[in-house]
C-alpha atoms as a PDB file:
ATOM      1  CA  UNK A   1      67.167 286.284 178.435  1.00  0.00           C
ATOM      2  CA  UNK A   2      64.147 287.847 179.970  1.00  0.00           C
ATOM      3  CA  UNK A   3      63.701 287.285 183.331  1.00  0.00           C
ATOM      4  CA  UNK A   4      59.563 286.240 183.046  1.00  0.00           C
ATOM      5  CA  UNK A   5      58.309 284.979 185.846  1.00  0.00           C
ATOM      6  CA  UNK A   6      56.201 281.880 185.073  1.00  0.00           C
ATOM      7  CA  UNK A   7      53.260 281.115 186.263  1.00  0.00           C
ATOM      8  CA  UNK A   8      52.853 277.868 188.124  1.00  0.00           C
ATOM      9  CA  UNK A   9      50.449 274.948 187.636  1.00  0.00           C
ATOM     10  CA  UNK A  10      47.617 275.386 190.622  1.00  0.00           C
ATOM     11  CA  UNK A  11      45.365 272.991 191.562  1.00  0.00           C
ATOM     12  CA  UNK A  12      41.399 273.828 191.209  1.00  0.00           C
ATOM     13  CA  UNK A  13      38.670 271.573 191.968  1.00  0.00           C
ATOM     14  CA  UNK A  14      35.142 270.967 190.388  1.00  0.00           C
ATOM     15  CA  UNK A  15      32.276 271.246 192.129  1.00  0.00           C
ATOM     16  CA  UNK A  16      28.464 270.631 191.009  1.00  0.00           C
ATOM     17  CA  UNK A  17      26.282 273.701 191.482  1.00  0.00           C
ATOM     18  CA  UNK A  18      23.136 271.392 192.694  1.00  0.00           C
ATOM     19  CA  UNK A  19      24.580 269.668 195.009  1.00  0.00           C
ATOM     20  CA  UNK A  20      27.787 270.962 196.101  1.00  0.00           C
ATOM     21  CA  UNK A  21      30.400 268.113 195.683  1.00  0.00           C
ATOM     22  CA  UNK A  22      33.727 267.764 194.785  1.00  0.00           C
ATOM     23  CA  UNK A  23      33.842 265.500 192.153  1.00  0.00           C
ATOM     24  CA  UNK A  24      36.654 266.754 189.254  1.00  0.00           C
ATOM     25  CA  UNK A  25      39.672 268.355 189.983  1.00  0.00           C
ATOM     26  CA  UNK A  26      42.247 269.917 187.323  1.00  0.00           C
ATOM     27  CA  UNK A  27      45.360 271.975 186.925  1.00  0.00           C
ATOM     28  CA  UNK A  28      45.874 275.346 185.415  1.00  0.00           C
ATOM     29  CA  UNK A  29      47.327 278.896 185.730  1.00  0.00           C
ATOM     30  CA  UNK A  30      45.391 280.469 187.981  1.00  0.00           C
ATOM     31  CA  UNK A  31      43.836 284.030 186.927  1.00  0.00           C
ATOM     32  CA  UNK A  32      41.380 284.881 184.519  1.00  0.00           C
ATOM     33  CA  UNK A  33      37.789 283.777 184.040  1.00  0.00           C
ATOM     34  CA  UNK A  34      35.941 280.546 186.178  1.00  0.00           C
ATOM     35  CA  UNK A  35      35.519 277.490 184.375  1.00  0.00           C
ATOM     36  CA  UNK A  36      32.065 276.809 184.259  1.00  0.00           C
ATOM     37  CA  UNK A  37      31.861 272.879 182.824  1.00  0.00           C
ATOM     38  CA  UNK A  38      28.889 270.733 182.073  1.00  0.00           C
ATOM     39  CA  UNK A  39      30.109 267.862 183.331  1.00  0.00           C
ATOM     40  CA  UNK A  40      28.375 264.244 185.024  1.00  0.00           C
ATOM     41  CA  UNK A  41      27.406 264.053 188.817  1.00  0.00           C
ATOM     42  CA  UNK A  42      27.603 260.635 189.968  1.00  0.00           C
ATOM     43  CA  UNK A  43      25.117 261.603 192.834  1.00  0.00           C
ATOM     44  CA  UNK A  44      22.513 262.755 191.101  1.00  0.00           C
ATOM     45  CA  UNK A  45      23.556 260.532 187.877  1.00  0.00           C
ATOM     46  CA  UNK A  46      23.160 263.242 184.931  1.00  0.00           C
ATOM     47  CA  UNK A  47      25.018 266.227 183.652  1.00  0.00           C
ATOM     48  CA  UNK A  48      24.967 269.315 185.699  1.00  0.00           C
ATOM     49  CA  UNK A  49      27.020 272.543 185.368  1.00  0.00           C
ATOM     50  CA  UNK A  50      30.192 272.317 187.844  1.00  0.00           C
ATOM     51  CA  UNK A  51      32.561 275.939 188.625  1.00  0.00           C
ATOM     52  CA  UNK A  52      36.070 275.908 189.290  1.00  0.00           C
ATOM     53  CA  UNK A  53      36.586 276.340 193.429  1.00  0.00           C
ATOM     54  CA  UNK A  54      40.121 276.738 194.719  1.00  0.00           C
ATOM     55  CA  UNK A  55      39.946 274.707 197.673  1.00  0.00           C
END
């Protein structure tokens, strides 16, 4: 066998363009394109477009 590395599981967090929370976090391989989510900000209580942040 090969000797591929794998990548690791990171941790990334959510956070809400508008006002700048933290409110999701999630785990992936790290690399490639930003998430950008349309997802619900309790704050401001309605959808709102949250980007992946590495904290």
């Amino acid at each position: 066998m090969a000797g591929k590395s794998k990548k690791k599981l990171e941790i990334f967090h959510l956070v809400c363009e508008e006002t700048g929370d933290y409110n999701y976090t999630i785990r992936k391989k790290g690399g490639g394109e930003k998430l950008k989510l349309k997802k619900f900000s309790p704050r401001l209580r309605k959808h709102t477009i949250h980007v992946e942040k590495k904290k």
